[in-house]
PDB file of N, CA and C in Angstrom:
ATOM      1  N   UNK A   1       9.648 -15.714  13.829  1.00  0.00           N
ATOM      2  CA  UNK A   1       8.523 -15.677  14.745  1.00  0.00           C
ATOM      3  C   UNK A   1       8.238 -14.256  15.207  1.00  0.00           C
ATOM      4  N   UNK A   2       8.978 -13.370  15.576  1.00  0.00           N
ATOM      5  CA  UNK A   2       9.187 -12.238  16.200  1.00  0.00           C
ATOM      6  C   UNK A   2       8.365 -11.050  15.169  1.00  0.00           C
ATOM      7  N   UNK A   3       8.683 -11.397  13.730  1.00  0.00           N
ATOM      8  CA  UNK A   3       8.066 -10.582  12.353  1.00  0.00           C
ATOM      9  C   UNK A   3       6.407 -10.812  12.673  1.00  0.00           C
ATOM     10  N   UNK A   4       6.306 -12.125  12.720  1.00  0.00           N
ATOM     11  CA  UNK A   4       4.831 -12.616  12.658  1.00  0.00           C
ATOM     12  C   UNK A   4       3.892 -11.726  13.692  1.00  0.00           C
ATOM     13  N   UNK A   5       4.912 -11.687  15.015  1.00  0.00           N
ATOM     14  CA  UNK A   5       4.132 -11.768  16.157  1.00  0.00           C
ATOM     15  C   UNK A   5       3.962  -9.988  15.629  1.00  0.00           C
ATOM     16  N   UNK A   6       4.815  -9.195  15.297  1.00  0.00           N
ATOM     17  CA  UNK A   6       5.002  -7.621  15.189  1.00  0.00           C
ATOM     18  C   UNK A   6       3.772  -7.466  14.097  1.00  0.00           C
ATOM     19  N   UNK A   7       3.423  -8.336  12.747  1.00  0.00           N
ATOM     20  CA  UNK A   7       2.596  -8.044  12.271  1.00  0.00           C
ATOM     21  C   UNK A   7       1.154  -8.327  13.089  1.00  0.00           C
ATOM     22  N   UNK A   8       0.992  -9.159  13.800  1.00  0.00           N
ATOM     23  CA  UNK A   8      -0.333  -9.546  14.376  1.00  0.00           C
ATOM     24  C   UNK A   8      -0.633  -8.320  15.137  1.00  0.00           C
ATOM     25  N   UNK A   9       0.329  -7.840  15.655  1.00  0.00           N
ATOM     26  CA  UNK A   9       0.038  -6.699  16.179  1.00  0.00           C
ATOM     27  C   UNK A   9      -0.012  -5.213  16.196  1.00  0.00           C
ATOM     28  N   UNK A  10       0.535  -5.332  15.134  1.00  0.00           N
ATOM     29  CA  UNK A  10      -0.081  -4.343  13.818  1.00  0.00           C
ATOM     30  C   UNK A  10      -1.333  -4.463  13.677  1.00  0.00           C
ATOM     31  N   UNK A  11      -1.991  -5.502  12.529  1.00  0.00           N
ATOM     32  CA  UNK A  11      -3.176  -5.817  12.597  1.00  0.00           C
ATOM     33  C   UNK A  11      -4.238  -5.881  13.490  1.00  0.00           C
ATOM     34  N   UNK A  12      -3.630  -5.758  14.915  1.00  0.00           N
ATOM     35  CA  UNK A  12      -5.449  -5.982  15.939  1.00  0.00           C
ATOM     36  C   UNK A  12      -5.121  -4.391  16.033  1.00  0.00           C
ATOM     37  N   UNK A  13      -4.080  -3.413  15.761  1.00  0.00           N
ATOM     38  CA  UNK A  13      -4.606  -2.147  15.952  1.00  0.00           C
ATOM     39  C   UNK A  13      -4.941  -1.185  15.005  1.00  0.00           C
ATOM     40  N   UNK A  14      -5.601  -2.136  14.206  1.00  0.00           N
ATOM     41  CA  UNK A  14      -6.272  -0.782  12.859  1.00  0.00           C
ATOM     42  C   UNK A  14      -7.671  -0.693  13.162  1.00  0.00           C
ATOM     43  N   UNK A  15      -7.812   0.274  12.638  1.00  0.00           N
ATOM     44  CA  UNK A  15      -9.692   0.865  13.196  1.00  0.00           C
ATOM     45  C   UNK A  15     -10.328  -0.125  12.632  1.00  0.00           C
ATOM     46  N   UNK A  16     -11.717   0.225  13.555  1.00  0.00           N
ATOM     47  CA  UNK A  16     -12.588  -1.090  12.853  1.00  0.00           C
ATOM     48  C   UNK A  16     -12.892  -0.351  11.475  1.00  0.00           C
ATOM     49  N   UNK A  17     -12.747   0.679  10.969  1.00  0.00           N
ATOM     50  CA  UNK A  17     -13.128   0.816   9.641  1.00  0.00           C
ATOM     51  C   UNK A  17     -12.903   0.296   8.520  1.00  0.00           C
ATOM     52  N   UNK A  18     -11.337   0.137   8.803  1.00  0.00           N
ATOM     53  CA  UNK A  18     -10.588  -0.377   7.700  1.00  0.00           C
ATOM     54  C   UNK A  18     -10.309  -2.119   7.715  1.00  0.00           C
ATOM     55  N   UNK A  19     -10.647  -2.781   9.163  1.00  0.00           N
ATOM     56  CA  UNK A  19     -10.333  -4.076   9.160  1.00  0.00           C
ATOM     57  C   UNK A  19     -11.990  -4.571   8.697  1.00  0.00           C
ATOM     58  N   UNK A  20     -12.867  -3.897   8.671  1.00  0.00           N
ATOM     59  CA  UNK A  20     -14.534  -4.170   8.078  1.00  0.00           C
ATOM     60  C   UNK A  20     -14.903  -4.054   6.658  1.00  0.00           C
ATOM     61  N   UNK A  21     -13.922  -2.760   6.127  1.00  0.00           N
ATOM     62  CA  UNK A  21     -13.685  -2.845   4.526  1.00  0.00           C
ATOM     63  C   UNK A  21     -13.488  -3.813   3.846  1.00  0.00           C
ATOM     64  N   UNK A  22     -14.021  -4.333   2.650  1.00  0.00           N
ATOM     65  CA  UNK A  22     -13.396  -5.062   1.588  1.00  0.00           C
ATOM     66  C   UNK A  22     -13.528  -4.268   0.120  1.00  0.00           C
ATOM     67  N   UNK A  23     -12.171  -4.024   0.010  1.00  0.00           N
ATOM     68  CA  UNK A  23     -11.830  -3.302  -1.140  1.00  0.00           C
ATOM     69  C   UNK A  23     -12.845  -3.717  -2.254  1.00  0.00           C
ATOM     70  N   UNK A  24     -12.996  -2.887  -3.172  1.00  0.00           N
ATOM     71  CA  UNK A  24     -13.637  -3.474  -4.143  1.00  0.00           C
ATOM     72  C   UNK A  24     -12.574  -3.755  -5.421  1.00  0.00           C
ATOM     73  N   UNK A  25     -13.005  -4.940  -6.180  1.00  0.00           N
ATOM     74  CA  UNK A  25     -11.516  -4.666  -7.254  1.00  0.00           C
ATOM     75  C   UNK A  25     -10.351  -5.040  -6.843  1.00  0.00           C
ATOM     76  N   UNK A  26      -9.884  -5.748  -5.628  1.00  0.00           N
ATOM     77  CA  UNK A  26      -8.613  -6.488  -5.490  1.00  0.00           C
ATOM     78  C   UNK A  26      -8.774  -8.004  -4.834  1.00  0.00           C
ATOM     79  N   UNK A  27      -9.135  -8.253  -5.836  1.00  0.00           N
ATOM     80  CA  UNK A  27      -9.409 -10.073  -5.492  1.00  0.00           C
ATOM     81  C   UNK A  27      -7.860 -10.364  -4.412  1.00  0.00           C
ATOM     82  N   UNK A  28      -7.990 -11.100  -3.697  1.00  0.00           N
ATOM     83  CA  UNK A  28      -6.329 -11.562  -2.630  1.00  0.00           C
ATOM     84  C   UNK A  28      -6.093 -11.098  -2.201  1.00  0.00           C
ATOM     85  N   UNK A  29      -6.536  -9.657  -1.981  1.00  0.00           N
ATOM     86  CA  UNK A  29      -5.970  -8.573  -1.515  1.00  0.00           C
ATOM     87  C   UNK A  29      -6.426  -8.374  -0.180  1.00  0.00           C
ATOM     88  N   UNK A  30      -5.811  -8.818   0.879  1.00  0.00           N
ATOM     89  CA  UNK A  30      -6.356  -8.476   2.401  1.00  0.00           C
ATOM     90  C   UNK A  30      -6.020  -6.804   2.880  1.00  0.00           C
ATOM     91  N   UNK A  31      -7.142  -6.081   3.330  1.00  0.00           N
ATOM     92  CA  UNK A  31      -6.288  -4.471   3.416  1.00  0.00           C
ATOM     93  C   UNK A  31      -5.490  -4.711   4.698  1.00  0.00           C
ATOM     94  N   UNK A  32      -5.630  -5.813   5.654  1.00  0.00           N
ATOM     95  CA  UNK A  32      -5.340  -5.822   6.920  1.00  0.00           C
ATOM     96  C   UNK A  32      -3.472  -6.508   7.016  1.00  0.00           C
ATOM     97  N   UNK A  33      -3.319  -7.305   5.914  1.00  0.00           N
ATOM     98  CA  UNK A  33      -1.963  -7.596   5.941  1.00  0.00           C
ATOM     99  C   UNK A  33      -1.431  -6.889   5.107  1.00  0.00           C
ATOM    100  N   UNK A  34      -2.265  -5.838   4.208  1.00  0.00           N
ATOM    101  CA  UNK A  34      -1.569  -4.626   3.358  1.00  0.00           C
ATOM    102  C   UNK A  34      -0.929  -3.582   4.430  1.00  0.00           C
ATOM    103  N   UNK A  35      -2.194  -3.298   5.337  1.00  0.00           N
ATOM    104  CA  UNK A  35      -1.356  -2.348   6.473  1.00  0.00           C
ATOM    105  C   UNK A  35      -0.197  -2.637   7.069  1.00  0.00           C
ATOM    106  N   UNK A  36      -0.348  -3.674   7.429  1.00  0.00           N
ATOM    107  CA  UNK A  36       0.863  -4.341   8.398  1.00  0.00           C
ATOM    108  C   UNK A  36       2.348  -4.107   7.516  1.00  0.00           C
ATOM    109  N   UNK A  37       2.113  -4.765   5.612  1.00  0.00           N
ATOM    110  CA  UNK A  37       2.988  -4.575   5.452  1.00  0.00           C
ATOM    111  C   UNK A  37       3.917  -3.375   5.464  1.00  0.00           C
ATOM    112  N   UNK A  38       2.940  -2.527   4.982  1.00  0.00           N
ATOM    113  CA  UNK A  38       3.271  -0.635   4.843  1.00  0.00           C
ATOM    114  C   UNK A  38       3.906  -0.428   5.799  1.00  0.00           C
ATOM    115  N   UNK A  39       3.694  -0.509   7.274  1.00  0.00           N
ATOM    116  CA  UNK A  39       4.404  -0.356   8.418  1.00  0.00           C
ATOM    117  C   UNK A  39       5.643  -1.017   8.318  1.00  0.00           C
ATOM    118  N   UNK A  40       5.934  -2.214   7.802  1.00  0.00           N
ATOM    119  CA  UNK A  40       7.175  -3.377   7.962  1.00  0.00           C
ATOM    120  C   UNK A  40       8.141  -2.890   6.853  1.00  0.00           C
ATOM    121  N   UNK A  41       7.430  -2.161   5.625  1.00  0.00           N
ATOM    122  CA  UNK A  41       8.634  -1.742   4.485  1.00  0.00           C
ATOM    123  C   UNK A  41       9.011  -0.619   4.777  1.00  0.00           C
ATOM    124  N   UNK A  42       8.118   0.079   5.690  1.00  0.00           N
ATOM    125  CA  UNK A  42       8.683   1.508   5.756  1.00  0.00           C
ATOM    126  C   UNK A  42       8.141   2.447   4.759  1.00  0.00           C
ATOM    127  N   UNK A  43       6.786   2.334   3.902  1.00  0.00           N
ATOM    128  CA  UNK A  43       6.213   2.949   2.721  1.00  0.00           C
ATOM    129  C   UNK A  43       6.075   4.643   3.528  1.00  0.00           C
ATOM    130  N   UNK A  44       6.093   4.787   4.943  1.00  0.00           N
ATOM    131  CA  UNK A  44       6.007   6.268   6.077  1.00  0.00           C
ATOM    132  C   UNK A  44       6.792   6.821   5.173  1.00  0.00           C
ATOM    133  N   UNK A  45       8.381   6.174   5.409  1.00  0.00           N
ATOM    134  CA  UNK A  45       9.341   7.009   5.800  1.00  0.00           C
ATOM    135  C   UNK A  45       9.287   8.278   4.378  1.00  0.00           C
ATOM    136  N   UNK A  46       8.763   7.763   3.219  1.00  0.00           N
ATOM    137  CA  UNK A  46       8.467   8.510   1.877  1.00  0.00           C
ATOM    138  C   UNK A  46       6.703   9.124   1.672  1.00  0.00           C
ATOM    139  N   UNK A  47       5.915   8.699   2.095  1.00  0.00           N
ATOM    140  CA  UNK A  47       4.843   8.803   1.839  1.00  0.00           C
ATOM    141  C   UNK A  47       3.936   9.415   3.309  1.00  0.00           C
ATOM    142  N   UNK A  48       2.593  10.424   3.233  1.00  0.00           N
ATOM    143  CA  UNK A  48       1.928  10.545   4.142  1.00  0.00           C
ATOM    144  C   UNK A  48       0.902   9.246   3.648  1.00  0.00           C
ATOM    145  N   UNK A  49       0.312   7.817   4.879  1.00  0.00           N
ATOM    146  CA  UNK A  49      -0.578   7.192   4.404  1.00  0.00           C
ATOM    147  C   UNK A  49      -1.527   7.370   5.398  1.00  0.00           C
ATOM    148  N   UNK A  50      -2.827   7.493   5.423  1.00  0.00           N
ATOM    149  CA  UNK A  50      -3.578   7.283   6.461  1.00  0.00           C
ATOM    150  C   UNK A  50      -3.809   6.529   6.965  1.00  0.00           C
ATOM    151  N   UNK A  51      -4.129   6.226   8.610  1.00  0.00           N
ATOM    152  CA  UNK A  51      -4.344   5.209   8.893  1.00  0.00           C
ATOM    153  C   UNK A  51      -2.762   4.197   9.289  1.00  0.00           C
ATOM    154  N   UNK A  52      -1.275   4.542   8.893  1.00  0.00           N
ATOM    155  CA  UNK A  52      -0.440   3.883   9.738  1.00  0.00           C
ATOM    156  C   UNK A  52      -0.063   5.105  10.262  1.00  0.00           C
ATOM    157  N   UNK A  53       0.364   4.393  11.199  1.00  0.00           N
ATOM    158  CA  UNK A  53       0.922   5.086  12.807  1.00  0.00           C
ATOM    159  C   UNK A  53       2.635   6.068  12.110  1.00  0.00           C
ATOM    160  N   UNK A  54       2.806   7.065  12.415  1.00  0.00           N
ATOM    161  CA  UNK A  54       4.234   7.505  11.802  1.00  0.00           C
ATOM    162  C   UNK A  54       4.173   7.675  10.312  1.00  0.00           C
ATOM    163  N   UNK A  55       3.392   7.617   9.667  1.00  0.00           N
ATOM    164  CA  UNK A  55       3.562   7.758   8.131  1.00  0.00           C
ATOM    165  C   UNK A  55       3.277   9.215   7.736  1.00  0.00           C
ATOM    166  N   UNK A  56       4.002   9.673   7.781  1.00  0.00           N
ATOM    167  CA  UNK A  56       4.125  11.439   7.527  1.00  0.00           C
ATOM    168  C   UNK A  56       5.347  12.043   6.251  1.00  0.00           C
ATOM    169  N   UNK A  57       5.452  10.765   5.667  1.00  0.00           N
ATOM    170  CA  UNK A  57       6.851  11.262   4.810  1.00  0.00           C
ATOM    171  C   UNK A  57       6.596  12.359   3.870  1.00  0.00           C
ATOM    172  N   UNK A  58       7.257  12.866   3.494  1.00  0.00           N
ATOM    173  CA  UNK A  58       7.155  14.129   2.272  1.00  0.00           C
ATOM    174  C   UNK A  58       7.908  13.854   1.195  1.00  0.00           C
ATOM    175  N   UNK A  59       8.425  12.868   0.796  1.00  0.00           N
ATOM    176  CA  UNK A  59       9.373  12.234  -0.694  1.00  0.00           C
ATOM    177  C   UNK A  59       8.548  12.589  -1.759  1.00  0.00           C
ATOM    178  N   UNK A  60       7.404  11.048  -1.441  1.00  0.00           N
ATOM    179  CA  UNK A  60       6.521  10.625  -2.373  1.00  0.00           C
ATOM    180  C   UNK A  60       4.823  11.179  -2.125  1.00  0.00           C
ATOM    181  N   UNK A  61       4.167  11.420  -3.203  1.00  0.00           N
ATOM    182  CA  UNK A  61       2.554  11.900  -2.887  1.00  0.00           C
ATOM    183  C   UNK A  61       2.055  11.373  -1.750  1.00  0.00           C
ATOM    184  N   UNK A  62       1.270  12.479  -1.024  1.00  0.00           N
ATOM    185  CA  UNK A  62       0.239  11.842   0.065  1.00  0.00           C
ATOM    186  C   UNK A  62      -0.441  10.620  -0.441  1.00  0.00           C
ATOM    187  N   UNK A  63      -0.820   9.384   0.417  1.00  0.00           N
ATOM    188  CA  UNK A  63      -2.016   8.566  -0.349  1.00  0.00           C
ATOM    189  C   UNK A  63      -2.945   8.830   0.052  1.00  0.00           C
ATOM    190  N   UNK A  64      -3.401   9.849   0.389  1.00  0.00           N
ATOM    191  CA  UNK A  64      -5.312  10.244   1.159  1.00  0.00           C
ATOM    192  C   UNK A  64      -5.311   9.962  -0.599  1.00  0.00           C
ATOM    193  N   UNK A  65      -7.150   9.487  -0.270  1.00  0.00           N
ATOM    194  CA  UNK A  65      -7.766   9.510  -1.459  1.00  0.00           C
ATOM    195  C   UNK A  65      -6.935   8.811  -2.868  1.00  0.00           C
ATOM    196  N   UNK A  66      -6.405   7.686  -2.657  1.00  0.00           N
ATOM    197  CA  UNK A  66      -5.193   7.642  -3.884  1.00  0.00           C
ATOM    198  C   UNK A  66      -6.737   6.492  -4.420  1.00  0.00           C
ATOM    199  N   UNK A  67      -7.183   5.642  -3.675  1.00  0.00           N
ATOM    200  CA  UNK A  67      -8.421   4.735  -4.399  1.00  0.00           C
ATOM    201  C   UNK A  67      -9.614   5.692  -5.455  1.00  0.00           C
ATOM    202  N   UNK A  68      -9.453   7.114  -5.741  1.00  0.00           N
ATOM    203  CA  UNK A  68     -10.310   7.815  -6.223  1.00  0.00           C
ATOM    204  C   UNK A  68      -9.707   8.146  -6.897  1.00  0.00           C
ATOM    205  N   UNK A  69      -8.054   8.842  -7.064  1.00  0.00           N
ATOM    206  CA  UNK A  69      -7.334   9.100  -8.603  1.00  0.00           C
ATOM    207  C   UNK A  69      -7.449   8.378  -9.457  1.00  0.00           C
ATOM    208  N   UNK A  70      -7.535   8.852 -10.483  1.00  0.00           N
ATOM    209  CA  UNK A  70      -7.767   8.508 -12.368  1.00  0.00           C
ATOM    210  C   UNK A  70      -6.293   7.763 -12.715  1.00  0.00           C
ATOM    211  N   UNK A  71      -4.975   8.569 -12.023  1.00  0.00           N
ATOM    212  CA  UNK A  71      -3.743   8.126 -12.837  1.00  0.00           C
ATOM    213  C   UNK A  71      -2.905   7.786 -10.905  1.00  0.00           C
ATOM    214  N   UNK A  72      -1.536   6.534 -11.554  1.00  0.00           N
ATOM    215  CA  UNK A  72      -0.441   6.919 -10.420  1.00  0.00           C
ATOM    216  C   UNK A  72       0.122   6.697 -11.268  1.00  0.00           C
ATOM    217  N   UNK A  73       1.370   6.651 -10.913  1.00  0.00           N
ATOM    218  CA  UNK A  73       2.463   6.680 -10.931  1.00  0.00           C
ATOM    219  C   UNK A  73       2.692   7.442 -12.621  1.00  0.00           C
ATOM    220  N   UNK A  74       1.971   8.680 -12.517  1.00  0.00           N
ATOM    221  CA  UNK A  74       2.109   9.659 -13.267  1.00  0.00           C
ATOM    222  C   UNK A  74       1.468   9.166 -15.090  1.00  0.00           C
ATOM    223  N   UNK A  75       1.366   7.781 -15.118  1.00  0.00           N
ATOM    224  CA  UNK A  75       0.572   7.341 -16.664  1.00  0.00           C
ATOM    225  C   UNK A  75       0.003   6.423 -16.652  1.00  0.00           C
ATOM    226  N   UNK A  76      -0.139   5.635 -15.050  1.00  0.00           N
ATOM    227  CA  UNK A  76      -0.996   4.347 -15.251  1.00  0.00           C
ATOM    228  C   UNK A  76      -2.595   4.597 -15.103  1.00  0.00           C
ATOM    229  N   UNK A  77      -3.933   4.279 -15.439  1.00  0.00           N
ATOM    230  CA  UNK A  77      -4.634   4.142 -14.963  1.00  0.00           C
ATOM    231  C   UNK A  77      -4.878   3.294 -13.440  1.00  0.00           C
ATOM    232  N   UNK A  78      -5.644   3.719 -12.819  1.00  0.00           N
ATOM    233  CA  UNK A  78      -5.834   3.016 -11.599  1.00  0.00           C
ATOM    234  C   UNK A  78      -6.190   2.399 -11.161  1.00  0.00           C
ATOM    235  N   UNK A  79      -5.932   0.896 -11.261  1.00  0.00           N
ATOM    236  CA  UNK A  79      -6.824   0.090 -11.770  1.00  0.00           C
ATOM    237  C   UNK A  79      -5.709  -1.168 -10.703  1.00  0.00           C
ATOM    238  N   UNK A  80      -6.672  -2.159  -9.800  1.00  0.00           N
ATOM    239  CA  UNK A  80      -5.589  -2.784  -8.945  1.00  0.00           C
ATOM    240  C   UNK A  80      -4.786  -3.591 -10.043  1.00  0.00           C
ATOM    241  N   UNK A  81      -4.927  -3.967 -10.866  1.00  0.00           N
ATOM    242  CA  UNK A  81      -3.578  -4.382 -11.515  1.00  0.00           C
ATOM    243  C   UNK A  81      -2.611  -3.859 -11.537  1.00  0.00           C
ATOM    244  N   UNK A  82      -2.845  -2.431 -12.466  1.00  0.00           N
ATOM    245  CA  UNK A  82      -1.750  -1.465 -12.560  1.00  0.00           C
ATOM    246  C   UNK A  82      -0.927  -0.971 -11.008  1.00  0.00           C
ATOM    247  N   UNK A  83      -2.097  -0.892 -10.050  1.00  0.00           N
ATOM    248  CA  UNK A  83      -1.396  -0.702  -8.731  1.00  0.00           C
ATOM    249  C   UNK A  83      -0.295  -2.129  -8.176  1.00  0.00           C
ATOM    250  N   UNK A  84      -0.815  -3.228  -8.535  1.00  0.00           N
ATOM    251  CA  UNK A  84      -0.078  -4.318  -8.064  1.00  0.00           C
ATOM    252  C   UNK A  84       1.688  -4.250  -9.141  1.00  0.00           C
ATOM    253  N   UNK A  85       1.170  -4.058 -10.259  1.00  0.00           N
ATOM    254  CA  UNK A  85       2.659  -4.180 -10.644  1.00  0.00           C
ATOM    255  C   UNK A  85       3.036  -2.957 -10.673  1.00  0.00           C
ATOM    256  N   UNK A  86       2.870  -1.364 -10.008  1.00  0.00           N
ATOM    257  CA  UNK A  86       3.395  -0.601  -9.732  1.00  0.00           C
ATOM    258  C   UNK A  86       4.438  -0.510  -8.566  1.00  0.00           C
ATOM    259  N   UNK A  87       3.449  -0.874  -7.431  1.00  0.00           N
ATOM    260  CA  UNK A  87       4.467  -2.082  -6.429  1.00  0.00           C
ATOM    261  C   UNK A  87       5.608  -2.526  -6.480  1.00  0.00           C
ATOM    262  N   UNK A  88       4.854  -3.668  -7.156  1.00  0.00           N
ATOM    263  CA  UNK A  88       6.184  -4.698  -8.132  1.00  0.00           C
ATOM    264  C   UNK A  88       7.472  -4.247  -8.236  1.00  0.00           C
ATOM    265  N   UNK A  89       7.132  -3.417  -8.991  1.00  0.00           N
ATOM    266  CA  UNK A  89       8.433  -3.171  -9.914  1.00  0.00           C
ATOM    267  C   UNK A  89       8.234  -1.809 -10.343  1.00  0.00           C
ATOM    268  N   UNK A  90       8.221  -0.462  -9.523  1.00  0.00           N
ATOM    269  CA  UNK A  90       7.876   1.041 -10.059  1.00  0.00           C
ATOM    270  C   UNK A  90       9.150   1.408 -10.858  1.00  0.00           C
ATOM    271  N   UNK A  91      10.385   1.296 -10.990  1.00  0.00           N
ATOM    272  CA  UNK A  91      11.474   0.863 -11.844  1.00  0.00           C
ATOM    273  C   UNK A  91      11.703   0.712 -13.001  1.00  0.00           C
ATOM    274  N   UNK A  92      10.425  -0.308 -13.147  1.00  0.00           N
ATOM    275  CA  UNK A  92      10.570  -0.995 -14.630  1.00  0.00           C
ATOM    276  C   UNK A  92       9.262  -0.236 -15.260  1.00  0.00           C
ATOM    277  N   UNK A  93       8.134   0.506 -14.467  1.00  0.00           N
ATOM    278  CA  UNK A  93       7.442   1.292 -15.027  1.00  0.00           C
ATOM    279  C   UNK A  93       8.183   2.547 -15.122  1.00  0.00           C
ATOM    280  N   UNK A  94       8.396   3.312 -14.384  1.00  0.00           N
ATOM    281  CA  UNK A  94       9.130   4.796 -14.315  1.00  0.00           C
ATOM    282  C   UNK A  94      10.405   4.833 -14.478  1.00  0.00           C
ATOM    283  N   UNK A  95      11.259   3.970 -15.280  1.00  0.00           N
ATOM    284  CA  UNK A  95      12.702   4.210 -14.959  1.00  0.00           C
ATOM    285  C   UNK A  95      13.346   5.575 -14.165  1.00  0.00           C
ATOM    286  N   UNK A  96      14.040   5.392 -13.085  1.00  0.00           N
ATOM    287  CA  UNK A  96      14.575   6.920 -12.325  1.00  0.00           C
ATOM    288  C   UNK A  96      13.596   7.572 -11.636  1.00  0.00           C
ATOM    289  N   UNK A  97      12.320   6.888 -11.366  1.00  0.00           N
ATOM    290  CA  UNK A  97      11.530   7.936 -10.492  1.00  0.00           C
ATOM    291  C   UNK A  97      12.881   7.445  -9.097  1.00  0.00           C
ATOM    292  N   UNK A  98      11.396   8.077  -8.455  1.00  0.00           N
ATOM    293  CA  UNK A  98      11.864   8.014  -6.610  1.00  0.00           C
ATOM    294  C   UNK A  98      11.427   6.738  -5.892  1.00  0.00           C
ATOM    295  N   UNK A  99      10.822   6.225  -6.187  1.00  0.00           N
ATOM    296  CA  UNK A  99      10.330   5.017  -5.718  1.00  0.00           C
ATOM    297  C   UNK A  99      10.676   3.657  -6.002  1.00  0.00           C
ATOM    298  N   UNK A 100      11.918   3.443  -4.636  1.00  0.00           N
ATOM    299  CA  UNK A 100      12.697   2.018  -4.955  1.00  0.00           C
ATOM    300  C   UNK A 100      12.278   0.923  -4.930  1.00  0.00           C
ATOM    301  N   UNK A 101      12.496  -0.199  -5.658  1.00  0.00           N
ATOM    302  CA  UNK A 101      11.818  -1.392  -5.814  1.00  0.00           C
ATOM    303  C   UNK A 101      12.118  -2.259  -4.437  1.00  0.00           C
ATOM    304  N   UNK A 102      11.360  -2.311  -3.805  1.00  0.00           N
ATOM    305  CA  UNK A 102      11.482  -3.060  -2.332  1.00  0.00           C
ATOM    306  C   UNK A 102      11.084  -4.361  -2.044  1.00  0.00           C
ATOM    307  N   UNK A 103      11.352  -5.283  -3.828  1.00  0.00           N
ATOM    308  CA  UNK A 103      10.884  -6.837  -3.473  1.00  0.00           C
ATOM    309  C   UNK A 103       9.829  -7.294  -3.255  1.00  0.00           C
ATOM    310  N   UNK A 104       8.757  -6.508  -3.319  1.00  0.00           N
ATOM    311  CA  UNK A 104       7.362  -7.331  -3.384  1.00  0.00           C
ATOM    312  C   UNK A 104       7.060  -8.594  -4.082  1.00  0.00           C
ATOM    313  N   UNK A 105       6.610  -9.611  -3.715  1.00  0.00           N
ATOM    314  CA  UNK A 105       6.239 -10.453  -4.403  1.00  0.00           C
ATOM    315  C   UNK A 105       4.613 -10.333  -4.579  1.00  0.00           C
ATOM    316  N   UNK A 106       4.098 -10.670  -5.564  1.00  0.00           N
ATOM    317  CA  UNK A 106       2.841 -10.543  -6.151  1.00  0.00           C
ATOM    318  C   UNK A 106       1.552 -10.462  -4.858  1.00  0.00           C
ATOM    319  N   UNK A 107       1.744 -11.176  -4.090  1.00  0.00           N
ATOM    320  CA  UNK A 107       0.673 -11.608  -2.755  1.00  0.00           C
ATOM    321  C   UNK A 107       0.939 -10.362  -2.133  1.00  0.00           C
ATOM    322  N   UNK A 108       1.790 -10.166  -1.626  1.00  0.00           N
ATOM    323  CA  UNK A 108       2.187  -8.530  -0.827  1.00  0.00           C
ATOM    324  C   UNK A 108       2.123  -7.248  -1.426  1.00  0.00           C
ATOM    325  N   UNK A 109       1.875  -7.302  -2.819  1.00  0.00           N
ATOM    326  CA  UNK A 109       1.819  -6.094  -3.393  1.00  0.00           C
ATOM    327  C   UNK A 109       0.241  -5.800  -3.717  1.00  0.00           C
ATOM    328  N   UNK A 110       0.007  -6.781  -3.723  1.00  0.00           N
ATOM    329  CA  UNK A 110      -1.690  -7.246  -3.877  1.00  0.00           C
ATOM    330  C   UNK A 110      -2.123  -6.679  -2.426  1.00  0.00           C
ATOM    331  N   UNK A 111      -1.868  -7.335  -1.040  1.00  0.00           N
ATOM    332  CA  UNK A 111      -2.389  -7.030   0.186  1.00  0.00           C
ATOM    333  C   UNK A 111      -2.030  -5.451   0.103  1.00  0.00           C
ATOM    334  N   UNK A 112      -1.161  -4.646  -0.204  1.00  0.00           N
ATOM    335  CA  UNK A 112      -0.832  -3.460  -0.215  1.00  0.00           C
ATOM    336  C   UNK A 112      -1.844  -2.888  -0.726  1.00  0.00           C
ATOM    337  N   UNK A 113      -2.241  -2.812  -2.145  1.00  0.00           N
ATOM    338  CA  UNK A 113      -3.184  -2.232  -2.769  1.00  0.00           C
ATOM    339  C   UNK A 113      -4.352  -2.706  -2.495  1.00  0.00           C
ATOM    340  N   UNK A 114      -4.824  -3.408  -1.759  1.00  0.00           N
ATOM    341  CA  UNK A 114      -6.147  -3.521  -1.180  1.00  0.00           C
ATOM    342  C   UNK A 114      -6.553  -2.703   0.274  1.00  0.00           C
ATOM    343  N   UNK A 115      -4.880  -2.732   0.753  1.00  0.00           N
ATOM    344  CA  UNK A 115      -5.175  -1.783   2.015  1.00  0.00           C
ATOM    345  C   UNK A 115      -5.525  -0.100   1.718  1.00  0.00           C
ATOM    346  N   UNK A 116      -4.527   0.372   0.123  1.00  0.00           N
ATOM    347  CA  UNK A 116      -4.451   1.043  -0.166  1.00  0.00           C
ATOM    348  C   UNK A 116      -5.962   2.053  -1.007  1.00  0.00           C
ATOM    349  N   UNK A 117      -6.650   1.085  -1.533  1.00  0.00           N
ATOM    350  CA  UNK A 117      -7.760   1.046  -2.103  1.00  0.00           C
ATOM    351  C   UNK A 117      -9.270   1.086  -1.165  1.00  0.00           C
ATOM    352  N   UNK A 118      -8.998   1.070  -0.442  1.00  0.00           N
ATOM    353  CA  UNK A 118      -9.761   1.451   1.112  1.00  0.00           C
ATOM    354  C   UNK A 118      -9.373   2.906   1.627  1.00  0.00           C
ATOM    355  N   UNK A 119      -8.542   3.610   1.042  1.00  0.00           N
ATOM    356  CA  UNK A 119      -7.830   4.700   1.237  1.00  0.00           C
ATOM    357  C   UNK A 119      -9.172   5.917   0.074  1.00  0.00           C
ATOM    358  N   UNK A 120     -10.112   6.279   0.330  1.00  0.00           N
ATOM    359  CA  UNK A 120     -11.329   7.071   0.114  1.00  0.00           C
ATOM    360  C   UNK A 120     -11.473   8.398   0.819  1.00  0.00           C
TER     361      UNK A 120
END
């Protein structure tokens, strides 16, 4: 109950910009329980993302503008599929990068890249 209540309240504090967006190109993809999740996995503690609170990491690439790059995760096209099973499983795409596989299941990696894809 306590998770639920922490995401709801996540969610009533994202700008109206991004809770008015609908991604284009990620069918399921809510950007509003994508944010929430980013905050709940900790995607900060590695990454600068815009738009969550504390996300200033320096590991992994800034995501300003990541919905306008051509390539991630260094050979995929960008394309919300490729972003959803990058998610997934960056592991089984990049063997040995930096980016640990943190259990996404398909619905959450989906809400991720829709939050992410609003990222312009």
């Amino acid at each position: 109950m306590h998770r639920l209540t922490m995401t709801a309240a996540i969610v009533l504090c994202l700008p109206a910009t991004v809770m008015a967006q609908t991604p284009r190109g990620v069918p399921g993809g809510d950007p509003r329980i994508g944010a929430a999740l980013i905050g709940q996995k900790g995607c900060g503690a590695c990454h600068s993302i815009p738009g969550i609170a504390g996300a200033r990491g320096l590991v992994g690439p800034p995501l300003d503008n990541i919905a306008d790059r051509l390539i991630i995760a260094g050979k995929l096209a960008n394309t919300p599929d490729n972003m959803t099973a990058w998610l997934m499983s960056p592991q089984t795409i990049v063997p040995g990068n930096a980016m640990p596989n943190i259990g996404l299941d398909y619905g959450s990696a989906r809400a991720i890249a829709a939050y992410l894809y609003t990222l312009r």
